[in-house]
C-alpha atoms as a PDB file:
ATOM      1  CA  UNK A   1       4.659 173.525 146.235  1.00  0.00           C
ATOM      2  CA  UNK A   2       1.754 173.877 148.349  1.00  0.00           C
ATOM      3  CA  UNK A   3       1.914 177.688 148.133  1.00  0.00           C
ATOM      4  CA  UNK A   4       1.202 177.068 144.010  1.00  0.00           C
ATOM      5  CA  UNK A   5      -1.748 174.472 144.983  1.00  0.00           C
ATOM      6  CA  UNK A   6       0.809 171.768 143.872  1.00  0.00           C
ATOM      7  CA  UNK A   7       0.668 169.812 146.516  1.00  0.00           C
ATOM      8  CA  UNK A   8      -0.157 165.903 145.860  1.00  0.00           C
ATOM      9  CA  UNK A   9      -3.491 165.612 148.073  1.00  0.00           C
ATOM     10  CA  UNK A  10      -4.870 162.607 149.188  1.00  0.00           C
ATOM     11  CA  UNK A  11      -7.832 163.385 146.331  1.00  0.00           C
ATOM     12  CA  UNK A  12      -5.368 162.772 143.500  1.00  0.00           C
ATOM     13  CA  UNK A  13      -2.941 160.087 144.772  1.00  0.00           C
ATOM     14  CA  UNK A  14      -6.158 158.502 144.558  1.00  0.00           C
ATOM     15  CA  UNK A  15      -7.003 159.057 141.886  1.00  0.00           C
ATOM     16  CA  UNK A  16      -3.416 157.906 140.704  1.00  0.00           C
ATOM     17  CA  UNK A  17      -4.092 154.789 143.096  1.00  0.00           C
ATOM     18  CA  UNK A  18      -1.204 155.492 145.550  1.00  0.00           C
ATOM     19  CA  UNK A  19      -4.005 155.773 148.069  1.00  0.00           C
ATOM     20  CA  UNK A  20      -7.090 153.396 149.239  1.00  0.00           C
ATOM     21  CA  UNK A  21      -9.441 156.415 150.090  1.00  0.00           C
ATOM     22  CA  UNK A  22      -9.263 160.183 150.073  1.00  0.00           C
ATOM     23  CA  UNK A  23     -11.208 160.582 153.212  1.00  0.00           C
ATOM     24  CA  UNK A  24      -9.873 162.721 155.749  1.00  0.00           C
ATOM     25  CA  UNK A  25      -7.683 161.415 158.150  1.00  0.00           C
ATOM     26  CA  UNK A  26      -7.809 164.307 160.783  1.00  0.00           C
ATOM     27  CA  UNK A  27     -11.729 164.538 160.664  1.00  0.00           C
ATOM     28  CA  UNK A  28     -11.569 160.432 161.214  1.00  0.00           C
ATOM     29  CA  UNK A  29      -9.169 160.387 163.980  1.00  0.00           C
ATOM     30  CA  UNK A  30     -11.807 163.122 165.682  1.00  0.00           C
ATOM     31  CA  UNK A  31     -15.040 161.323 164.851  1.00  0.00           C
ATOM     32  CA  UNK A  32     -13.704 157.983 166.143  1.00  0.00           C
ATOM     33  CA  UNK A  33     -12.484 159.451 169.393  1.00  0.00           C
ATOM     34  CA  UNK A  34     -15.958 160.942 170.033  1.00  0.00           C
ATOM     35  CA  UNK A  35     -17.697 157.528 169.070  1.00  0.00           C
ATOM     36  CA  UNK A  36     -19.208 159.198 165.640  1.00  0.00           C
ATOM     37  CA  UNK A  37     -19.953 157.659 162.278  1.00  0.00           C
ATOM     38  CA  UNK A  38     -17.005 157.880 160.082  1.00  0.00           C
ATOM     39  CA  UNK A  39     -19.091 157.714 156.778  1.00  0.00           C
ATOM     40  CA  UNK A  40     -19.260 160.477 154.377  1.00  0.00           C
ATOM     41  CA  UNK A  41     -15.744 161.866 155.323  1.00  0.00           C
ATOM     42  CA  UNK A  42     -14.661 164.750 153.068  1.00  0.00           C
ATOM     43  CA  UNK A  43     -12.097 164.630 151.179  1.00  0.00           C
ATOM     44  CA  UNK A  44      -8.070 165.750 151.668  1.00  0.00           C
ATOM     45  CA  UNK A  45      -8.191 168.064 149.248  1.00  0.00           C
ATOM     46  CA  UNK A  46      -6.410 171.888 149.313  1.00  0.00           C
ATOM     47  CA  UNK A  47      -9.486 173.510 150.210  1.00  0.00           C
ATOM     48  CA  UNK A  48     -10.645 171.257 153.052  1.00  0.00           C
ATOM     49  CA  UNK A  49      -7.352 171.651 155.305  1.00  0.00           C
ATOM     50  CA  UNK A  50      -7.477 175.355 155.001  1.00  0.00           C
ATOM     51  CA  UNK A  51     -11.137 175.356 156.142  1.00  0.00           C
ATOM     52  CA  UNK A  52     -12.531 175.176 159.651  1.00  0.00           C
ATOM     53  CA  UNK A  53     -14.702 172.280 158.293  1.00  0.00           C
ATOM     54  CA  UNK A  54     -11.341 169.979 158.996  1.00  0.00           C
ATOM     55  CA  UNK A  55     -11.970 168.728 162.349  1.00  0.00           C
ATOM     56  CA  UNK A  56      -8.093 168.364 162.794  1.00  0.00           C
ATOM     57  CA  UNK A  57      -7.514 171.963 161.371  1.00  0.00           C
ATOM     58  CA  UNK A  58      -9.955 174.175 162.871  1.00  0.00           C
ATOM     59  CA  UNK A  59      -8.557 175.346 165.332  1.00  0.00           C
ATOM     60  CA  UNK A  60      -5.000 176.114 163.139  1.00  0.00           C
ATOM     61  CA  UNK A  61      -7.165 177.425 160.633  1.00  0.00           C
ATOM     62  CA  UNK A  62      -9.126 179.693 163.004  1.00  0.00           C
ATOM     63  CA  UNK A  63      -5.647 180.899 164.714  1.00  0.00           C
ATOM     64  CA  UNK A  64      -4.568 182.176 161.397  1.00  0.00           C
ATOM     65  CA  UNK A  65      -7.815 183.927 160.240  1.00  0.00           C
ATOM     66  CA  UNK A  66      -7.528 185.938 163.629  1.00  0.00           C
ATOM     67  CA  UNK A  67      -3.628 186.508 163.110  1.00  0.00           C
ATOM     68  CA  UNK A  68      -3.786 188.033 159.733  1.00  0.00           C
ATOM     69  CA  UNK A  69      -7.016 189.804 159.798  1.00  0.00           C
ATOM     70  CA  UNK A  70      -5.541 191.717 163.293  1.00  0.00           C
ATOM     71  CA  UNK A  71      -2.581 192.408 161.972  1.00  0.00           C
ATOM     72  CA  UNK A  72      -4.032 194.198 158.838  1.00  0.00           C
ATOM     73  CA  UNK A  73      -6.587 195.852 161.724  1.00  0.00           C
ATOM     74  CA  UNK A  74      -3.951 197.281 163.590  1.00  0.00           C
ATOM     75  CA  UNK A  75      -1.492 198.418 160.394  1.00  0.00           C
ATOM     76  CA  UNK A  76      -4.814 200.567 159.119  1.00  0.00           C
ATOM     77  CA  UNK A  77      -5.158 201.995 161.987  1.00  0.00           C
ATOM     78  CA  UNK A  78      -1.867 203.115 162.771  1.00  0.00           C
ATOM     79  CA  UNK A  79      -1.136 204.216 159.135  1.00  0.00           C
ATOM     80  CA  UNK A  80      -4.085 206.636 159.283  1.00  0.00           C
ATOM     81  CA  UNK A  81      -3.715 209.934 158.015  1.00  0.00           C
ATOM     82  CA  UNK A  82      -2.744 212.124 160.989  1.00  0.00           C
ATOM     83  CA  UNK A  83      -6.265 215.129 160.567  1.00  0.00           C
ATOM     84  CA  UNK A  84      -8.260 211.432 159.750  1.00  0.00           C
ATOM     85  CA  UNK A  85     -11.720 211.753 161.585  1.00  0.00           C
ATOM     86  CA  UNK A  86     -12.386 208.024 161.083  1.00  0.00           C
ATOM     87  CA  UNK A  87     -12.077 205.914 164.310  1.00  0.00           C
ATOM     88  CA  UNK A  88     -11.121 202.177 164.658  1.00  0.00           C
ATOM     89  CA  UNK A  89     -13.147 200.695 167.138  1.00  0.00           C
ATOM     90  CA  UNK A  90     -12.748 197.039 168.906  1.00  0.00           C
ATOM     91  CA  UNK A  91      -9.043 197.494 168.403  1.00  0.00           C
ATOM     92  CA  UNK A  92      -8.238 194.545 171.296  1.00  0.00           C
ATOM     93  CA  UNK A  93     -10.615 192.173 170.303  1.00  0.00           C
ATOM     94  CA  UNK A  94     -13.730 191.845 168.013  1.00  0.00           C
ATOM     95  CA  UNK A  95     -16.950 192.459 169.658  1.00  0.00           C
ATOM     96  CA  UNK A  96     -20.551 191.164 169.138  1.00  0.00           C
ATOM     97  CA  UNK A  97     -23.109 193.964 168.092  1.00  0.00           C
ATOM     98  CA  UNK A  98     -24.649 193.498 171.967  1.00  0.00           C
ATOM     99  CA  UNK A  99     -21.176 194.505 173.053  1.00  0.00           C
ATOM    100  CA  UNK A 100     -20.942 197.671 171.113  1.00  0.00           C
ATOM    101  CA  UNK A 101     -24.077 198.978 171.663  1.00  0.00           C
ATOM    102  CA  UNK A 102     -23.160 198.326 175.765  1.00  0.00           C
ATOM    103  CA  UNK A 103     -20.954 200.890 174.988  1.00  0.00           C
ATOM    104  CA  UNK A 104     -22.285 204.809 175.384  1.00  0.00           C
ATOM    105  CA  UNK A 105     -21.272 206.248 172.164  1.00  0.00           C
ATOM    106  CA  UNK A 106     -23.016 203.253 170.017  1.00  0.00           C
ATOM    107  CA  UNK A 107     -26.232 205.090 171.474  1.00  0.00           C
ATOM    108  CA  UNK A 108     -25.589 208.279 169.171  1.00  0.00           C
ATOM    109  CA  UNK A 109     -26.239 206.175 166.578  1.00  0.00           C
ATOM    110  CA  UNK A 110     -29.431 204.869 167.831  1.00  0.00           C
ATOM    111  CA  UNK A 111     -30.777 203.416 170.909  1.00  0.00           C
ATOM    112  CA  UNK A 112     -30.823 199.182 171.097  1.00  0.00           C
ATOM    113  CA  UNK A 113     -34.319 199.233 171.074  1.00  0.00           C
ATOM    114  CA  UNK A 114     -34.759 200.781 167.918  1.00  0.00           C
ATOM    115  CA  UNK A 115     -32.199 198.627 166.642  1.00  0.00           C
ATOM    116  CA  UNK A 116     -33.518 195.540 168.113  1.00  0.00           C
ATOM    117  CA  UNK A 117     -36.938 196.507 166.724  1.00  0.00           C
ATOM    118  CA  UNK A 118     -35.694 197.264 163.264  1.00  0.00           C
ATOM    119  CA  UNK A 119     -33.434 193.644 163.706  1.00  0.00           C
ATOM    120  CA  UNK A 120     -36.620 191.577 164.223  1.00  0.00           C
ATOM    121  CA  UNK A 121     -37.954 192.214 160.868  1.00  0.00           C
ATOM    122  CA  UNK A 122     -34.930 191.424 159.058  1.00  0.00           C
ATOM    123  CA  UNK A 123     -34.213 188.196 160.976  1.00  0.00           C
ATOM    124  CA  UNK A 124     -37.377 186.372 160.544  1.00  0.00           C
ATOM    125  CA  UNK A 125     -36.378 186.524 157.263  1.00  0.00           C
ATOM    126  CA  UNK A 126     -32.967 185.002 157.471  1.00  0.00           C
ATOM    127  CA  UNK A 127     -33.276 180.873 157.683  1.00  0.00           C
ATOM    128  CA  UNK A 128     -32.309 179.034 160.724  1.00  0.00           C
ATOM    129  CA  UNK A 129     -29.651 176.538 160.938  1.00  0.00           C
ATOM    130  CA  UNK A 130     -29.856 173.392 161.415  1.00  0.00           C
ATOM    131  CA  UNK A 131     -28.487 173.292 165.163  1.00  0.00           C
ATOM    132  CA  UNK A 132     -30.403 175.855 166.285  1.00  0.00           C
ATOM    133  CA  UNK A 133     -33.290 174.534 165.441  1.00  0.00           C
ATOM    134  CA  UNK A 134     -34.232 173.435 169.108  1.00  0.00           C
ATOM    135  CA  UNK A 135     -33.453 177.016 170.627  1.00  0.00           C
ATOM    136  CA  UNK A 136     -35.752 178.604 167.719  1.00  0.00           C
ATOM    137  CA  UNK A 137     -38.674 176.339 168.537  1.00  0.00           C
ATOM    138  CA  UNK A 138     -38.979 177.576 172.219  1.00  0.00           C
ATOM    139  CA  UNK A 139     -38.525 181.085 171.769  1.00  0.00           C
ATOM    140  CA  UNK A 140     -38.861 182.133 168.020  1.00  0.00           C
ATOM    141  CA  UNK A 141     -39.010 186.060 168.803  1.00  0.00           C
ATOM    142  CA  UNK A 142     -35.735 185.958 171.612  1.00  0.00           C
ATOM    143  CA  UNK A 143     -34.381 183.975 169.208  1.00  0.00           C
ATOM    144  CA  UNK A 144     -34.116 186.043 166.152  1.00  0.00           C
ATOM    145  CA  UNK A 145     -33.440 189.289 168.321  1.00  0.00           C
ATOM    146  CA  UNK A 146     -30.805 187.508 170.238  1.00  0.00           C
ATOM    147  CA  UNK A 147     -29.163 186.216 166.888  1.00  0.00           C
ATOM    148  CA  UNK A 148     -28.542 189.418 165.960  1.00  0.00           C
ATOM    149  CA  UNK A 149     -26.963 191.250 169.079  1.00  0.00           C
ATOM    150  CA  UNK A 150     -25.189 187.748 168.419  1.00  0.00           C
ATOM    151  CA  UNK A 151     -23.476 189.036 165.196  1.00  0.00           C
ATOM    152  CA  UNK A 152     -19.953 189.727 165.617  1.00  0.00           C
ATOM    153  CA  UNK A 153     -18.378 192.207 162.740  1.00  0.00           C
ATOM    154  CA  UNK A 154     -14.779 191.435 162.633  1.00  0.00           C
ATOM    155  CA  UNK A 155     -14.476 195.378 162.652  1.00  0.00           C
ATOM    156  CA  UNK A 156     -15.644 199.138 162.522  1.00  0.00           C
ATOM    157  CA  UNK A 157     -14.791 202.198 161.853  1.00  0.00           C
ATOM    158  CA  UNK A 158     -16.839 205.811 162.012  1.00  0.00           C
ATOM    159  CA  UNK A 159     -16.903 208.888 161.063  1.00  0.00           C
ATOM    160  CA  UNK A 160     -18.739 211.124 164.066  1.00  0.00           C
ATOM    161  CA  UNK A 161     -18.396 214.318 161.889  1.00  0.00           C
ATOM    162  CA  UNK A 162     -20.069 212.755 158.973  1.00  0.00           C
ATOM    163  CA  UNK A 163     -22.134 209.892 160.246  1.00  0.00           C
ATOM    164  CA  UNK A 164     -20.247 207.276 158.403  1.00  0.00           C
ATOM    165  CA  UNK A 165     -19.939 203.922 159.483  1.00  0.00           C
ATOM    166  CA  UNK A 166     -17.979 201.307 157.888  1.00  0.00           C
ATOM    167  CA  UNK A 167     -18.450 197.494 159.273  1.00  0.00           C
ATOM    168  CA  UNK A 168     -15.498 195.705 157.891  1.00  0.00           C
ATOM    169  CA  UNK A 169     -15.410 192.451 157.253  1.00  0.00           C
ATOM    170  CA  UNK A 170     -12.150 189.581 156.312  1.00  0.00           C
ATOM    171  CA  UNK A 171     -12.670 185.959 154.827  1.00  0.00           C
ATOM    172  CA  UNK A 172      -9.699 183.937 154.055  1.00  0.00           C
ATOM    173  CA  UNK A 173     -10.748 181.803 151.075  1.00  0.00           C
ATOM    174  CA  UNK A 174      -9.390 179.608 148.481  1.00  0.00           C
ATOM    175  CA  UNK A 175      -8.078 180.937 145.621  1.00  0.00           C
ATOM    176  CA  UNK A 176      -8.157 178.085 142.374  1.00  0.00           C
ATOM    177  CA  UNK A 177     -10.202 180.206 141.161  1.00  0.00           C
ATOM    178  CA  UNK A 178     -10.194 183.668 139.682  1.00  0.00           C
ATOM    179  CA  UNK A 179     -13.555 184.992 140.937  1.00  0.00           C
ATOM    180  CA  UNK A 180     -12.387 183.899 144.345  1.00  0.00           C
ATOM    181  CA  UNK A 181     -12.981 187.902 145.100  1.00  0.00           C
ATOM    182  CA  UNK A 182     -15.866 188.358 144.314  1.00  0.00           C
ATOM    183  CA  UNK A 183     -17.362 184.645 145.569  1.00  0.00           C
ATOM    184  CA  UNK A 184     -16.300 185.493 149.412  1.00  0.00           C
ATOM    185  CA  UNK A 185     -16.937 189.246 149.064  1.00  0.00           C
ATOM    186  CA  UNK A 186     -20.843 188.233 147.978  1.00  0.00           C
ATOM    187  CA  UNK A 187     -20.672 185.991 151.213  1.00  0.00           C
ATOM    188  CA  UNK A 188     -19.884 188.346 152.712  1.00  0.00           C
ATOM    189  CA  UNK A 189     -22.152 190.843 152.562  1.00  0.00           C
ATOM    190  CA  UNK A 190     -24.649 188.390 152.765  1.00  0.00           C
ATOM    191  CA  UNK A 191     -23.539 187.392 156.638  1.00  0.00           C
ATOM    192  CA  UNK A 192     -23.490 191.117 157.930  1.00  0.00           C
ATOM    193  CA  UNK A 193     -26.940 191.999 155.534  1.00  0.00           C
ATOM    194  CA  UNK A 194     -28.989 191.688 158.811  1.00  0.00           C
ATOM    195  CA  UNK A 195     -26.807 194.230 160.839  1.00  0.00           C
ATOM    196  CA  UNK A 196     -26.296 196.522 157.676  1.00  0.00           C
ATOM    197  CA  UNK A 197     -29.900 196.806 156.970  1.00  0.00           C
ATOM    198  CA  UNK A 198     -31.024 197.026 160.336  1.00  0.00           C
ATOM    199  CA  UNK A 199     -28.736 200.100 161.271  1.00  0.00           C
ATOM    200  CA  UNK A 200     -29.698 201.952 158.124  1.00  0.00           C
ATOM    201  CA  UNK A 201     -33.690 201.360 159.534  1.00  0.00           C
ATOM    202  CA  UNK A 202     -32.393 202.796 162.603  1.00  0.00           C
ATOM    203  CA  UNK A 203     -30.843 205.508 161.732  1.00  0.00           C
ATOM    204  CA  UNK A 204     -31.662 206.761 158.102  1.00  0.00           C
ATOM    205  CA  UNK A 205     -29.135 210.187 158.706  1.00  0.00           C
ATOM    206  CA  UNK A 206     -26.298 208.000 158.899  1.00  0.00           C
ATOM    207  CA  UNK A 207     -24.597 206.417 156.114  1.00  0.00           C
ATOM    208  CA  UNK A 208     -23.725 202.840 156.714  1.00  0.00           C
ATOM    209  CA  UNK A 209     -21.388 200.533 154.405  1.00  0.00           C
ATOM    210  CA  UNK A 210     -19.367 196.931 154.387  1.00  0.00           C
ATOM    211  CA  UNK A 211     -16.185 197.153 153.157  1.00  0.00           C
ATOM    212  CA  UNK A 212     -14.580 193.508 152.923  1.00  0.00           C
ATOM    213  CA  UNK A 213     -11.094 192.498 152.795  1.00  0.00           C
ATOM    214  CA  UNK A 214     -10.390 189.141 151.139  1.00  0.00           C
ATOM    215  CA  UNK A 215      -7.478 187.083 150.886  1.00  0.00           C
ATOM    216  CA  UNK A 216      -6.473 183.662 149.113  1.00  0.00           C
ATOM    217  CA  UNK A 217      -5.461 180.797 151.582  1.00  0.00           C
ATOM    218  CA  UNK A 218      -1.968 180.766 148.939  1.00  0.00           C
ATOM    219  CA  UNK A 219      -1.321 184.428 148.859  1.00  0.00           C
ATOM    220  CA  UNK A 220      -3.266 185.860 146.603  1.00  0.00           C
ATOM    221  CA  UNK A 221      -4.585 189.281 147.209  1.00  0.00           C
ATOM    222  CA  UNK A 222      -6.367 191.977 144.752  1.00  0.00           C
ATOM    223  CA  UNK A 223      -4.111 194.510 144.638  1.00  0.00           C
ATOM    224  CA  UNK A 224      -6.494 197.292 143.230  1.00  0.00           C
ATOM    225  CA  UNK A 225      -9.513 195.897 145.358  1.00  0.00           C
ATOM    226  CA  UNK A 226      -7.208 196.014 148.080  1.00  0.00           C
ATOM    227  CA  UNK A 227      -5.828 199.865 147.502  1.00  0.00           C
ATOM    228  CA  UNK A 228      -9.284 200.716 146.885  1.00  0.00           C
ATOM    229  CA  UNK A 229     -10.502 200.049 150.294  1.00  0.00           C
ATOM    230  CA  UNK A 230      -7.218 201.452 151.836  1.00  0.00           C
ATOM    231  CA  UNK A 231      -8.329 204.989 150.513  1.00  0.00           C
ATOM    232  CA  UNK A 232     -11.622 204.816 151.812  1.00  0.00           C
ATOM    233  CA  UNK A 233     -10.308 203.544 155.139  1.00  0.00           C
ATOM    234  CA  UNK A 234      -8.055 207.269 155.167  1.00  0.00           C
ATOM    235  CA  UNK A 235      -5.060 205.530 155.266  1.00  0.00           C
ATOM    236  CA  UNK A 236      -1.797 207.589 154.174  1.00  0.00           C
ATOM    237  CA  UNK A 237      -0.505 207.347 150.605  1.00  0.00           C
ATOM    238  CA  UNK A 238       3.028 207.104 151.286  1.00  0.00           C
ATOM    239  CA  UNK A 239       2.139 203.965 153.805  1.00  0.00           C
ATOM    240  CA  UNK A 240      -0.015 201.839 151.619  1.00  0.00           C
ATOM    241  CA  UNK A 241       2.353 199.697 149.323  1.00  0.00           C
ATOM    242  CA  UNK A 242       4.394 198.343 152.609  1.00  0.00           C
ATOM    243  CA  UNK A 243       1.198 197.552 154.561  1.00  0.00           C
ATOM    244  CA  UNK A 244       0.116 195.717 151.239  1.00  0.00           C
ATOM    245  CA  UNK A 245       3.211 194.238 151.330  1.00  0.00           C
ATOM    246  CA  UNK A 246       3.257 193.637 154.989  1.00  0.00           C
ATOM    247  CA  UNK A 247      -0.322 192.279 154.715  1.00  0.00           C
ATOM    248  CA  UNK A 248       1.019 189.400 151.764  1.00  0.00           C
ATOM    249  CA  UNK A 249       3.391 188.706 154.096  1.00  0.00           C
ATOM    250  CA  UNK A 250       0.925 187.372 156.974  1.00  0.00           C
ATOM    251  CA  UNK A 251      -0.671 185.333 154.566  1.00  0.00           C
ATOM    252  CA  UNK A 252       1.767 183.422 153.151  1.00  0.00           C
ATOM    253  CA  UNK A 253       3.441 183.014 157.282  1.00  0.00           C
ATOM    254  CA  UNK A 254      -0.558 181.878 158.097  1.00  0.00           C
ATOM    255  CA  UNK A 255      -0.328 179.639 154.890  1.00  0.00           C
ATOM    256  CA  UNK A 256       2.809 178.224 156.249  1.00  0.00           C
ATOM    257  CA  UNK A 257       1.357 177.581 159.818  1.00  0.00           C
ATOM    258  CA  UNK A 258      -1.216 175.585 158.515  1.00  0.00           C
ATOM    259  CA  UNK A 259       0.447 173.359 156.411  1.00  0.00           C
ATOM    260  CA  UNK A 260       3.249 172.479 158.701  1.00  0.00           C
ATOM    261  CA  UNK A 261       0.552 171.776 161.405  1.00  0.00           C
ATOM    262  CA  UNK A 262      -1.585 169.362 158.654  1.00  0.00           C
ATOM    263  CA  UNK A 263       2.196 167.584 158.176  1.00  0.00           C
ATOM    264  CA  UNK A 264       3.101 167.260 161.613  1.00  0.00           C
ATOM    265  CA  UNK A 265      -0.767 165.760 162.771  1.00  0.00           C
ATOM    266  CA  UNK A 266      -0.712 163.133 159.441  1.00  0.00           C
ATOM    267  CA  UNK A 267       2.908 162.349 160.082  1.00  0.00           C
ATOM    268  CA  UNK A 268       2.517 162.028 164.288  1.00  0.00           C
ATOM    269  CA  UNK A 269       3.666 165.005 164.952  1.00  0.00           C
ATOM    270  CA  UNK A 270       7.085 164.997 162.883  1.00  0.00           C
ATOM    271  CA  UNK A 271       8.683 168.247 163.006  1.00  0.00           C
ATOM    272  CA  UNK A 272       9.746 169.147 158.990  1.00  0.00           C
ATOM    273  CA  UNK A 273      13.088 170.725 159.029  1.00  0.00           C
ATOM    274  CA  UNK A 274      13.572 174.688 157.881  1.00  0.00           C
ATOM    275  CA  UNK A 275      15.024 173.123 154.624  1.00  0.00           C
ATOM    276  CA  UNK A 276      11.860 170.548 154.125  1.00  0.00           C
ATOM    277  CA  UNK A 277       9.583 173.845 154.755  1.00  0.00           C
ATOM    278  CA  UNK A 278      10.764 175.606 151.946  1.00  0.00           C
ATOM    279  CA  UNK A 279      10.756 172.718 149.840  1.00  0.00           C
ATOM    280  CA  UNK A 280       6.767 172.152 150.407  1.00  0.00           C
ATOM    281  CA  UNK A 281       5.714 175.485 150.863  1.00  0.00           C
ATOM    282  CA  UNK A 282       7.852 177.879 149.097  1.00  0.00           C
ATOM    283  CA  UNK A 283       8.362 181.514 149.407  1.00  0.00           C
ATOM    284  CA  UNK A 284       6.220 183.195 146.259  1.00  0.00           C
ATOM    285  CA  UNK A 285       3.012 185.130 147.499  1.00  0.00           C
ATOM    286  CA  UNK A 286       0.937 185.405 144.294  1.00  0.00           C
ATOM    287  CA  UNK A 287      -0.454 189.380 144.069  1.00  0.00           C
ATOM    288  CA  UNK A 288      -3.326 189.760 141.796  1.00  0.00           C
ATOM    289  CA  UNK A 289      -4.115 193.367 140.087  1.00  0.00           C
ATOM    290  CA  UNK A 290      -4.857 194.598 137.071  1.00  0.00           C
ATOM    291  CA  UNK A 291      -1.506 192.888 136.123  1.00  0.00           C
ATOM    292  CA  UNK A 292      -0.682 189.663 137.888  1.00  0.00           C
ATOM    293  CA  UNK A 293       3.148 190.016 139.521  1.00  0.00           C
ATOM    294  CA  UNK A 294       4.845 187.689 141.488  1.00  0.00           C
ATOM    295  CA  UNK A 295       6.022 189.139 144.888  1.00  0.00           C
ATOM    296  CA  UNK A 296       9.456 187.666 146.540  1.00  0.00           C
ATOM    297  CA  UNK A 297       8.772 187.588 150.465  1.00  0.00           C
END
């Protein structure tokens, strides 16, 4: 069963040698039709088709990032605890750092050109891609300021009473291995370092923290990591085991999407039945805690 990491990938039926090559078939189909070099194709292995890297699945992929991470968004929020002071902000859509600070009360945190100032330093430091090479060589100081009102948290939260600010971050990851957590949670953090440390340069009252929420592409979620961040977050006691279970839910349904779609684009678009779903993908959503449970769906 897919959902188990079961599934007999193109990697291993050649390996078996019920294929000729493991290379992609998606990312092949998309090269060719844009005249590109089909040579060093990655493999069809678990991983790959749940990534954006899949030029066939990206888009799928993407979709169900968005869907599960605003779902969670929007089950925090309304599960807050009634006298909660903490405010969900970008509730319709996320919103690039430029964005927020557009926005009036963003300012009585600091102004944007103490934040842009305090930005500069910390992005000279960060490397530049290989595609933006071109953009960096005509304007290195736009472009490092510009990169970071360019950053797009895929939430906050504050505290006005306290001067708390929490950017929140999701990552849907694969999950073959048991430090999955901690792998994406470290990536993380490392993606949002620039707008962290520049808004605690900014503003040194405030208090300023990432709290990530990460989830494995088969339905694995942390359930102590997970309840953890639900109490800082202010959400209500009585609410949090059915938004956990709620939020195990969406991953397994995003799971789901993503398979069917990798089926139905390798097979030509051959719709499997309700029956041939289960069979492949399965209902289990595997909860990790400081026990390890199986959770029926």
């Amino acid at each position: 069963m897919a959902v188990v990491g079961n599934t007999p990938t193109a990697r291993f039926l050649t390996k078996i040698g019920k294929m000729q090559s493991a290379g992609c078939r998606l990312c092949r189909i998309a090269r060719e039709a844009r005249g590109a070099s089909t040579d060093g194709l990655a493999d069809i292995a678990h991983g790959h088709i749940n990534s954006a890297g899949c030029e066939g699945m990206a888009t799928t992929v993407t979709a169900a990032h968005h869907s599960i991470w605003m779902h969670l968004y929007d089950s925090m929020h309304a599960a807050q605890k009634s006298k909660s002071k903490l405010k969900f902000v970008t509730l319709d859509k996320e919103s690039n750092m430029s964005t927020l600070w557009r926005q009036g009360e963003f300012l009585r945190i600091c102004s944007k050109e103490e934040l842009a100032e305090k930005a500069r330093d910390i992005e000279v430091t960060i490397p530049v891609k290989k595609n933006q090479e071109a953009r960096y060589n005509l304007d290195p100081g736009s472009f490092v300021v510009n990169r970071f009102w360019g950053r797009r948290p895929d939430g906050v939260a504050i505290n006005w009473a306290l001067k708390i600010v929490y950017i929140l971050g999701f990552k849907r990851s694969t999950d073959r291995d048991e430090e999955f957590l901690e792998v994406k949670d470290a990536e993380t953090n490392e993606q949002q370092k620039s707008i962290i440390c520049a808004l605690k340069a900014a503003a040194s009252e405030w208090e300023f923290e990432q709290i990530n929420f990460v989830v494995g592409d088969r339905g694995s979620v942390v359930e102590s990591d997970f309840y953890t961040k639900l109490k800082k977050l202010e959400i209500q006691e009585g609410k949090k085991e059915k938004l956990f279970a709620d939020h195990v839910t969406q991953v397994c349904k995003a799971h789901n999407r993503v398979i069917v779609s990798f089926i139905q684009q390798v097979q030509g678009d051959t719709r499997p039945t309700t029956e041939e779903l289960r069979e492949n993908i399965g209902h289990n959503g595997h909860v990790r805690g400081d026990r390890e449970r199986n959770t029926r769906l």
